[in-house]
N, C-alpha and C. Protein backbone atom coordinates (compact mmCIF):
# COMPACT_ATOMS: atom_id res chain seq x y z
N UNK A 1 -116.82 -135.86 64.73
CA UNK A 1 -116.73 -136.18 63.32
C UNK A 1 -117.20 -135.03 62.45
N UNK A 2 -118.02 -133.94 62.92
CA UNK A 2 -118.53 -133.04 62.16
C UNK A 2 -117.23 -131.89 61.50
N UNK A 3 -116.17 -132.22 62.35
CA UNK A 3 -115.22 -131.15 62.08
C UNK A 3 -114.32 -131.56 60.87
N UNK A 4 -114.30 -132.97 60.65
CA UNK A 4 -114.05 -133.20 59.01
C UNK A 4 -114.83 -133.21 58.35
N UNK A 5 -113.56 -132.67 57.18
CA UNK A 5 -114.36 -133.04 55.62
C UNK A 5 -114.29 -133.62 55.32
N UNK A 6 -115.38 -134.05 54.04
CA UNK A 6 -115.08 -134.73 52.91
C UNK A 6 -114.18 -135.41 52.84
N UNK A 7 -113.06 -134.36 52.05
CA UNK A 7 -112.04 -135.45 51.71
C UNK A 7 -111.26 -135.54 53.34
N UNK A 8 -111.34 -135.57 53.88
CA UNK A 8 -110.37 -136.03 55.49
C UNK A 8 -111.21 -137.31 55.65
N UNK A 9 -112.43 -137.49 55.34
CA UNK A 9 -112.93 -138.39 55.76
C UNK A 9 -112.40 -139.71 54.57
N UNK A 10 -112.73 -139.71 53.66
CA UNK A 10 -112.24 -140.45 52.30
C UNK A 10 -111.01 -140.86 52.80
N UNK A 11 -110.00 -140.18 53.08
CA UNK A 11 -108.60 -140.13 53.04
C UNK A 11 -108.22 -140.83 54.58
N UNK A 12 -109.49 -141.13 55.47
CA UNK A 12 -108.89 -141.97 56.78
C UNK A 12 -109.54 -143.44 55.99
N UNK A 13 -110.47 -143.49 55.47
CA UNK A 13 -110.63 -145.09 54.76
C UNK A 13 -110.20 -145.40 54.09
N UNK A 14 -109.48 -144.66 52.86
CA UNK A 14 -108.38 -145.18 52.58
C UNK A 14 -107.08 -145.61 53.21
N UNK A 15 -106.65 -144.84 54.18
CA UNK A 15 -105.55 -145.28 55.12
C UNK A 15 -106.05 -146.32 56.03
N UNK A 16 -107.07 -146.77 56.37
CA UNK A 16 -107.70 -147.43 57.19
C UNK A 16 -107.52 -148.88 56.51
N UNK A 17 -108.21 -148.62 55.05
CA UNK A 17 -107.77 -149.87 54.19
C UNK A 17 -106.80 -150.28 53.92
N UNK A 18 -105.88 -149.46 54.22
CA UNK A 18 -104.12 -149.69 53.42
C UNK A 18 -103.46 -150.48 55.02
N UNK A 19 -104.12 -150.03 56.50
CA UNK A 19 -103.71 -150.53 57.21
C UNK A 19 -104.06 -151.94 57.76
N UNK A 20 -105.01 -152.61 56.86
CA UNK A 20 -106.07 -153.93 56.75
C UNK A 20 -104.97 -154.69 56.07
N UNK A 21 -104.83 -153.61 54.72
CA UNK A 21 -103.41 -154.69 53.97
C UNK A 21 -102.74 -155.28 54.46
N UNK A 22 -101.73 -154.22 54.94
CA UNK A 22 -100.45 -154.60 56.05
C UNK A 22 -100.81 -155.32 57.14
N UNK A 23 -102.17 -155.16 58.01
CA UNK A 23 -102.28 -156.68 58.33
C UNK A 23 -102.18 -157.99 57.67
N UNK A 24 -102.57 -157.80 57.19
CA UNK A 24 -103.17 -158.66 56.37
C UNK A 24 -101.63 -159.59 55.75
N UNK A 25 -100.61 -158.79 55.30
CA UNK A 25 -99.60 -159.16 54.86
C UNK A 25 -98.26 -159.00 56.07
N UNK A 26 -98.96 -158.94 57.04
CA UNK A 26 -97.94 -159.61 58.58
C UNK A 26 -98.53 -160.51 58.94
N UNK A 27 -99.66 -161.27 58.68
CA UNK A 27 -100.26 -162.52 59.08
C UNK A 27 -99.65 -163.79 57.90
N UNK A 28 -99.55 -162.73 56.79
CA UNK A 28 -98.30 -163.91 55.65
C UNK A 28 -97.38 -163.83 56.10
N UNK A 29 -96.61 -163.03 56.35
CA UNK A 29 -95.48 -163.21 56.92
C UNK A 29 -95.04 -164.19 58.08
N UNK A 30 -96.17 -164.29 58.90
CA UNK A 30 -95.98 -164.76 60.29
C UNK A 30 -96.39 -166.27 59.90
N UNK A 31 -96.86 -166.68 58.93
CA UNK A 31 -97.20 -168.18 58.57
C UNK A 31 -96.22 -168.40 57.67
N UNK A 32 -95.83 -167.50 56.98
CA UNK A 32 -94.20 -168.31 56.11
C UNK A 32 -93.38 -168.14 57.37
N UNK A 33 -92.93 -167.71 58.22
CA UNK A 33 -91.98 -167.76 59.04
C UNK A 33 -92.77 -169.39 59.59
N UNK A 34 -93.50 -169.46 60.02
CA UNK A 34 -93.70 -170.55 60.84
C UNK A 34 -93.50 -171.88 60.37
N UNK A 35 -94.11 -171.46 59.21
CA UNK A 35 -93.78 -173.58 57.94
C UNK A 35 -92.28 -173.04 57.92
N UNK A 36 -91.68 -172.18 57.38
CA UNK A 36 -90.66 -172.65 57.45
C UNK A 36 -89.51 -172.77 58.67
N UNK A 37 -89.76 -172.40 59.71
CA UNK A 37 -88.77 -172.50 60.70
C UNK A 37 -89.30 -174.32 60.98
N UNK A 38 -90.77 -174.43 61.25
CA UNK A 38 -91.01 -175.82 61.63
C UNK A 38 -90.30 -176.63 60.65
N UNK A 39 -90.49 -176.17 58.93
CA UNK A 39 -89.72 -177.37 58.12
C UNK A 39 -88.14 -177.73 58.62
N UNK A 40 -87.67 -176.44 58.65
CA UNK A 40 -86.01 -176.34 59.02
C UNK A 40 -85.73 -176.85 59.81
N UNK A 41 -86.34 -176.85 61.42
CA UNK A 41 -86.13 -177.78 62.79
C UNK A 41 -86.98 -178.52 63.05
N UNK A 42 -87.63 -179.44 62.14
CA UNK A 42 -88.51 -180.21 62.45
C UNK A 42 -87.74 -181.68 63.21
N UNK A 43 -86.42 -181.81 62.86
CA UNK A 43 -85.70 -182.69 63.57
C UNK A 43 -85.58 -182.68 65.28
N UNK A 44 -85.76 -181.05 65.51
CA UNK A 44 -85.47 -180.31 66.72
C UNK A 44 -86.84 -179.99 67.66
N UNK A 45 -88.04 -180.51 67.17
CA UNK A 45 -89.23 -180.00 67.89
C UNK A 45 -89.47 -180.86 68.44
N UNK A 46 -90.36 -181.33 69.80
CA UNK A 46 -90.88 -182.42 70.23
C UNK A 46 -92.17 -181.54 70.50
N UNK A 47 -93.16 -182.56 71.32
CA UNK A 47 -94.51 -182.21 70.88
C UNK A 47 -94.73 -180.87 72.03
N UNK A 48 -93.73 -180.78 72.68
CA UNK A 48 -94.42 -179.73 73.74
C UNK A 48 -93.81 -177.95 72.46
N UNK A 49 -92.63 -178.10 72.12
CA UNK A 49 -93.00 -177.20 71.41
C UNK A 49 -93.46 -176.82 70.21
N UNK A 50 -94.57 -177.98 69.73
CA UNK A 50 -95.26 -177.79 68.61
C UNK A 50 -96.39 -177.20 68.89
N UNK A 51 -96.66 -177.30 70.32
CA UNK A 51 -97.76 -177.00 70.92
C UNK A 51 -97.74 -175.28 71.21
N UNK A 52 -96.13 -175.13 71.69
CA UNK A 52 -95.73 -173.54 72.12
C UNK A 52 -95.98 -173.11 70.85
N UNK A 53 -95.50 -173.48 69.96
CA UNK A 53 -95.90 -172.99 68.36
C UNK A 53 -96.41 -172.46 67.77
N UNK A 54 -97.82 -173.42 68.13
CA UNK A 54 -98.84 -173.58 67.67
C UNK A 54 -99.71 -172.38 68.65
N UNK A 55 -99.51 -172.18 70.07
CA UNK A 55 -100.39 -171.21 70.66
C UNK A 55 -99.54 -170.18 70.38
N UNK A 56 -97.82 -169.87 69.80
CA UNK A 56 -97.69 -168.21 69.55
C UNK A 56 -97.97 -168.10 68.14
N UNK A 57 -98.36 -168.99 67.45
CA UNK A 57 -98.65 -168.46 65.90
C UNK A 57 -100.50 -168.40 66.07
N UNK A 58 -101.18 -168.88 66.83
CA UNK A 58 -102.53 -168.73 66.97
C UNK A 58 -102.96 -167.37 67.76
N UNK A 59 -101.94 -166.95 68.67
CA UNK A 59 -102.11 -165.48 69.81
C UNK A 59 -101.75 -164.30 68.32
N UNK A 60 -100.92 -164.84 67.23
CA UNK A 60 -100.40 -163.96 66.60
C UNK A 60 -101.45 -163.44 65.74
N UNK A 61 -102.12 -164.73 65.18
CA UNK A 61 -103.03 -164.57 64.16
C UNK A 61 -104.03 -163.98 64.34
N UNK A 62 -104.83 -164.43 66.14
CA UNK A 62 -105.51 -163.26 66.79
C UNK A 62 -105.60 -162.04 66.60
N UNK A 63 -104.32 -161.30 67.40
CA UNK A 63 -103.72 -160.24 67.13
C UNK A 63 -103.77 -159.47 65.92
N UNK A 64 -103.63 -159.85 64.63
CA UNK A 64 -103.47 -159.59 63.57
C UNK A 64 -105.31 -159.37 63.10
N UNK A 65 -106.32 -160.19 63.44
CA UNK A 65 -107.78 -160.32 63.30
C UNK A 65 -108.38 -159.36 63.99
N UNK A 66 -108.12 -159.12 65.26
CA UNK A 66 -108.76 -158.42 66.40
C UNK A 66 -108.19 -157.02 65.77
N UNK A 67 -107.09 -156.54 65.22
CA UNK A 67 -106.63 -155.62 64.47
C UNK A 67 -107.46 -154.96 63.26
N UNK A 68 -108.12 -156.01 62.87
CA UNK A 68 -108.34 -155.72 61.55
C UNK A 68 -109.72 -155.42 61.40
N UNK A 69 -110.36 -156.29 62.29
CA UNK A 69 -111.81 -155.81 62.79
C UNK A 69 -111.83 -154.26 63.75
N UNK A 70 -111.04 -153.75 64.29
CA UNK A 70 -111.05 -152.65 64.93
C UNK A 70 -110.78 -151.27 63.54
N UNK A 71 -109.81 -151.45 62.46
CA UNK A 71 -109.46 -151.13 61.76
C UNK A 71 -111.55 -151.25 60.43
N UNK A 72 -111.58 -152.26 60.43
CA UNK A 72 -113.25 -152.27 59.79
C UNK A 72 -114.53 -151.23 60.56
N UNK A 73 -114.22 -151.58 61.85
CA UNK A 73 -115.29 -150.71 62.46
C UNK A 73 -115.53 -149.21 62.38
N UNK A 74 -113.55 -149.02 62.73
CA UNK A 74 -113.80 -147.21 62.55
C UNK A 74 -114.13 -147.01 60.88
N UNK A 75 -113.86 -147.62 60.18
CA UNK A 75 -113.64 -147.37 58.64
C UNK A 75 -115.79 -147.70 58.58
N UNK A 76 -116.13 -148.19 59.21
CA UNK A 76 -117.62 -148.57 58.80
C UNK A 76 -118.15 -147.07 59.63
N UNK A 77 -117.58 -146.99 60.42
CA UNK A 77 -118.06 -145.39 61.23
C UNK A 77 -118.08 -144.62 60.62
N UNK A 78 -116.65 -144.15 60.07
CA UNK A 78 -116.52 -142.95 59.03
C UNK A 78 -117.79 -143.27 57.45
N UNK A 79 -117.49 -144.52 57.31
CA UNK A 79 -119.16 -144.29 56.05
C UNK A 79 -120.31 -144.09 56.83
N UNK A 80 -120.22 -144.68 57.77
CA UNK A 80 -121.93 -144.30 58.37
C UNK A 80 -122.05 -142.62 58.43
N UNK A 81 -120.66 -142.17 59.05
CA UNK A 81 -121.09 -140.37 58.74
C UNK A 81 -120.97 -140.07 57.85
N UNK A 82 -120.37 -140.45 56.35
CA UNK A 82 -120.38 -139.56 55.53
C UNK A 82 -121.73 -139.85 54.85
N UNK A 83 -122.36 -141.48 55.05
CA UNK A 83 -123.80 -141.48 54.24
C UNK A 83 -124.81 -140.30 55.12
N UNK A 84 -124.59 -140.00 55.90
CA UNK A 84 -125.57 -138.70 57.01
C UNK A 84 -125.03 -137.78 56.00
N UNK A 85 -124.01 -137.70 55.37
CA UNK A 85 -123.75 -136.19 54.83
C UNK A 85 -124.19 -136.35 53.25
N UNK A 86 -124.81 -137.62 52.92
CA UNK A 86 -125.38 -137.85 51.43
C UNK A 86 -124.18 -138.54 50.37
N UNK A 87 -122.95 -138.63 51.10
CA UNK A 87 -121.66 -139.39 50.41
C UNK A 87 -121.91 -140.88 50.79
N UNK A 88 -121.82 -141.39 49.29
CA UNK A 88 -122.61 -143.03 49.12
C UNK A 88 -120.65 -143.70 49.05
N UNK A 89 -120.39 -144.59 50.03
CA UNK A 89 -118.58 -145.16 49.91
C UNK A 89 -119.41 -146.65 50.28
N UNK A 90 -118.52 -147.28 49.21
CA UNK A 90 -118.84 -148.77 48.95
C UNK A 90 -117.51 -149.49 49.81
N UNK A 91 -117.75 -150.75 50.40
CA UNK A 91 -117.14 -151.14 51.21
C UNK A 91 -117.03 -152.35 50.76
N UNK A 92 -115.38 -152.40 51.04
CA UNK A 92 -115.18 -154.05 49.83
C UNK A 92 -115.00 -155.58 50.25
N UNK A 93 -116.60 -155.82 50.47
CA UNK A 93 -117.19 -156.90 51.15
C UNK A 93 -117.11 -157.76 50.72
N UNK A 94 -116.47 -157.71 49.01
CA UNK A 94 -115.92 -159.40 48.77
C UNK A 94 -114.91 -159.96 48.90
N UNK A 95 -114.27 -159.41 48.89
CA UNK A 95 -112.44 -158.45 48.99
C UNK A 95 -112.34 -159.40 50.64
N UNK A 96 -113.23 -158.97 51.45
CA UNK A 96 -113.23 -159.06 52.67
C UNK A 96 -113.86 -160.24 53.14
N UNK A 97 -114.52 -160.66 52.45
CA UNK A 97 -114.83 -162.39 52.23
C UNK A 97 -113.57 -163.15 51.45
N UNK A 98 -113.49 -162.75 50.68
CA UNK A 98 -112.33 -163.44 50.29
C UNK A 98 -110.85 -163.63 51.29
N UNK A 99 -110.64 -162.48 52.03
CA UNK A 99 -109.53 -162.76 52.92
C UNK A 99 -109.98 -163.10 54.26
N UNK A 100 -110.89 -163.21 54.29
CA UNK A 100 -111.57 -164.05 55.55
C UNK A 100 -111.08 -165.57 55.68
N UNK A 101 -111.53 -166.34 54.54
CA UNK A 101 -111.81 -167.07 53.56
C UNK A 101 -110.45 -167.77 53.99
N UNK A 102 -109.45 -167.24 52.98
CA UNK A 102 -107.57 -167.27 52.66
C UNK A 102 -107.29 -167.33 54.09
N UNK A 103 -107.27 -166.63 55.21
CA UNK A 103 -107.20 -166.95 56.25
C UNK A 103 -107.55 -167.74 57.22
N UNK A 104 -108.73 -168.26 57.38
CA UNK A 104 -109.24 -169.56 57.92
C UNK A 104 -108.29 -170.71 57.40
N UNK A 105 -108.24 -170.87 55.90
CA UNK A 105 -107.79 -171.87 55.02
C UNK A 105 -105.70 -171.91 55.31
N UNK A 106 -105.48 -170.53 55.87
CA UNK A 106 -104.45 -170.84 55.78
C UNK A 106 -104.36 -170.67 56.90
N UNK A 107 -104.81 -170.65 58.74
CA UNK A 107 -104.40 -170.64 59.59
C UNK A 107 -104.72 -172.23 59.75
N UNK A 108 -105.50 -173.22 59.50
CA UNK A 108 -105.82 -174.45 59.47
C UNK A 108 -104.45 -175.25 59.00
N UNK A 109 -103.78 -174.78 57.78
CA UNK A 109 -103.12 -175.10 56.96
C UNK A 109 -101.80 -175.49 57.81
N UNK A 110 -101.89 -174.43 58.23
CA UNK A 110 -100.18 -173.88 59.10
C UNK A 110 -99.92 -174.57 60.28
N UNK A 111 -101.26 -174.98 61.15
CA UNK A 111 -101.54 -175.77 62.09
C UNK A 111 -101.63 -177.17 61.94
N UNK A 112 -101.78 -177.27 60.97
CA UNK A 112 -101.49 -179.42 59.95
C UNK A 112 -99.99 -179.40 60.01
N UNK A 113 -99.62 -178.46 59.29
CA UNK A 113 -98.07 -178.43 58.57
C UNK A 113 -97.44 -178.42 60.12
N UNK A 114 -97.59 -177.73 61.26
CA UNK A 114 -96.75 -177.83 62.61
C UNK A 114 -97.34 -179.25 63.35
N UNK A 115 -98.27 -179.88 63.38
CA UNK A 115 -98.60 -181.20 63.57
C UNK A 115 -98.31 -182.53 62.61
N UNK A 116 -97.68 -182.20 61.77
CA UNK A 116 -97.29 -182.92 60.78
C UNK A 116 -95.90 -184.00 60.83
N UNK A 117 -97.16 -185.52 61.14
CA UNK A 117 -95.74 -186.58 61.09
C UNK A 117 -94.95 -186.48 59.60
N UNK A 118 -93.57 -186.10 60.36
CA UNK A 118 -92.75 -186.04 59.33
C UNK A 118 -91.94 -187.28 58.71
N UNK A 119 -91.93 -187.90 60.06
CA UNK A 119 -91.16 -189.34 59.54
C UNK A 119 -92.22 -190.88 59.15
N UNK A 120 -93.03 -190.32 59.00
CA UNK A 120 -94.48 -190.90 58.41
C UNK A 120 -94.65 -190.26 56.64
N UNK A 121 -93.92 -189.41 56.57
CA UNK A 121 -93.85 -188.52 55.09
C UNK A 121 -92.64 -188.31 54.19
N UNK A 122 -91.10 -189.27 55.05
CA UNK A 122 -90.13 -189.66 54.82
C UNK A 122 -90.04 -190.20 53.62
């Protein structure tokens, strides 16, 4: 790490953050695909593949988390060296509560909506 600078260092947490986004907005993606394919063939599902569903949209969401925390760590690395070099980088911990947050709320969400008696809501 000593062999970057400054700005090389700045410029991987910013890309670091921009690549949190794009998680972040393939985990929307992957829950609008899911309500809506379940709304569309909900005539067509029986319970075994609500269940397949339900474990590839949960492996996905994983995927997408375990991503994003690997993506936090190096980005918490690079501030830990630049505070050694006296560069103070604020880290956006509400930002990051907040999509914590949106995500719990909407992987719960997505998992009702694929368990969801439909002909009980007829």
């Amino acid at each position: 790490m000593e062999s970057l600078t400054v700005a090389d260092a700045l410029e991987l947490i910013r890309l670091n953050e921009e690549a949190m986004s794009t998680q972040f907005e393939t985990w929307l993606t992957i829950t609008f695909a899911t309500i809506v394919s379940v709304f569309v063939g909900k005539h067509l599902i029986n319970r075994v593949i609500k269940w397949l569903v339900t474990l590839l949209y949960l492996l996905a969401s994983l995927m997408v988390v375990a991503m994003s925390i690997y993506l936090a760590e190096n980005n918490a690395r690079i501030i830990t060296d630049l505070a050694t070099r006296g560069v103070e980088v604020s880290g956006p911990v509400f930002a990051g509560i907040v999509a914590f947050i949106l995500f719990i709320c909407g992987v719960g969400t997505t998992i009702y909506f694929i368990h969801m008696d439909w002909e009980k809501t007829a």
